[in-house]
Protein backbone atom coordinates (compact mmCIF):
# COMPACT_ATOMS: atom_id res chain seq x y z
CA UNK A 1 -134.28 -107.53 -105.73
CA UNK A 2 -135.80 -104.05 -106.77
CA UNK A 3 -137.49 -102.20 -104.09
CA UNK A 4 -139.57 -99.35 -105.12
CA UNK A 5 -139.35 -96.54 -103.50
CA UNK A 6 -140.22 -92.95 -105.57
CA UNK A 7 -137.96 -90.62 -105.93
CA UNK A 8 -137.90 -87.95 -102.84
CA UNK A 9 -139.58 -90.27 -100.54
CA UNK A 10 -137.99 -90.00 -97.03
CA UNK A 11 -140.99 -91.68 -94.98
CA UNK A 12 -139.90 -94.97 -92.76
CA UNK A 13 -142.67 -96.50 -92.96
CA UNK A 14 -142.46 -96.79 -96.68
CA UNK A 15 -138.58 -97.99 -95.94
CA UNK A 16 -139.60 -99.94 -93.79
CA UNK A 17 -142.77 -101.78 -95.91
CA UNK A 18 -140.30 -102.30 -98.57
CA UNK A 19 -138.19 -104.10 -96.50
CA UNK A 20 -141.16 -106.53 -95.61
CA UNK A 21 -141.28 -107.27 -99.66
CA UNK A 22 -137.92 -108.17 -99.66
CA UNK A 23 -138.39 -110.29 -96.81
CA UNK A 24 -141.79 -111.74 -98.72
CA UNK A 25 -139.09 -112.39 -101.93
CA UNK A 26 -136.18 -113.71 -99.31
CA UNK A 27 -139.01 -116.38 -97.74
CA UNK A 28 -140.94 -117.44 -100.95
CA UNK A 29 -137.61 -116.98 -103.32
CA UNK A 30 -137.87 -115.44 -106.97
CA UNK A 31 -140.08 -117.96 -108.94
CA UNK A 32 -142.75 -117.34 -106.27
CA UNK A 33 -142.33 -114.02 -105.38
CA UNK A 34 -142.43 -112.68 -109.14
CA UNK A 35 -146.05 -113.79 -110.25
CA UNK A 36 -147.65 -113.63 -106.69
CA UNK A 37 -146.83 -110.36 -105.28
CA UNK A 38 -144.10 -108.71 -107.13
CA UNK A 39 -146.38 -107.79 -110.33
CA UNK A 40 -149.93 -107.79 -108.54
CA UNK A 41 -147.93 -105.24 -106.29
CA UNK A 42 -146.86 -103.20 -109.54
CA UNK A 43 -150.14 -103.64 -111.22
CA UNK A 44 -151.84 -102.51 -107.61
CA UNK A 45 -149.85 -99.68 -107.01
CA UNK A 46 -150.44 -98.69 -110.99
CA UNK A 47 -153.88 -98.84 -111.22
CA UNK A 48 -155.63 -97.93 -107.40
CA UNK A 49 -155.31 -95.32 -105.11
CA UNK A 50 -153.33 -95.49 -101.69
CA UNK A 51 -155.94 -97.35 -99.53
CA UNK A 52 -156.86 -99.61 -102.60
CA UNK A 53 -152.86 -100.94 -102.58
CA UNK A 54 -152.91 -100.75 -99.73
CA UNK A 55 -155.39 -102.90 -98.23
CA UNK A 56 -154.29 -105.78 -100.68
CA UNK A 57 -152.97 -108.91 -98.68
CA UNK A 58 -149.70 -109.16 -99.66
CA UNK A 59 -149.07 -105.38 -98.92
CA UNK A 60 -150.32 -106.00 -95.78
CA UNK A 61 -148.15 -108.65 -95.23
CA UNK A 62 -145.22 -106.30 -96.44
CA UNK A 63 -146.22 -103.39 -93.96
CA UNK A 64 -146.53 -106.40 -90.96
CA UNK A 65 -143.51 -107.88 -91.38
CA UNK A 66 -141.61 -104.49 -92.08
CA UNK A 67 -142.71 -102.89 -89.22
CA UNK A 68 -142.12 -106.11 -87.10
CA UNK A 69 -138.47 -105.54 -86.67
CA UNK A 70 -135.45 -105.42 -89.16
CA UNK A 71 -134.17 -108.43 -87.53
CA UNK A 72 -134.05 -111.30 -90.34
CA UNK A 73 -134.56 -115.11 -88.67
């Protein structure tokens, strides 16, 4: 699992939001994960500004379930 997190960042939040993708990964596994929201994610964060990514569902998702607790079921 590669979470991507830029070089200097020190911000929780963004810890913690890439912890909710590798929860997304853990729940749908790899063959899911990959072509659903691991490159529309890279593509996303690529191409659009902040609030674009953002507001895309499966970052969302990521930021919900990241800031939900660190606690995995």
């Amino acid at each position: 699992m590669v979470i991507g997190i830029g070089r200097g960042e020190t911000r929780l939040s963004t810890v913690r939001h890439e912890y909710g993708h590798y929860k997304q990964q853990r729940l749908m596994g790899l063959l899911l994960y990959t072509p659903i929201v691991a490159i529309p994610s890279l593509i996303s964060a690529t191409n659009n500004t902040g609030s674009v990514h953002s507001n895309k569902w499966y970052e969302k998702w990521a930021t919900n379930w990241g800031d939900n607790g660190w606690i995995w079921w």
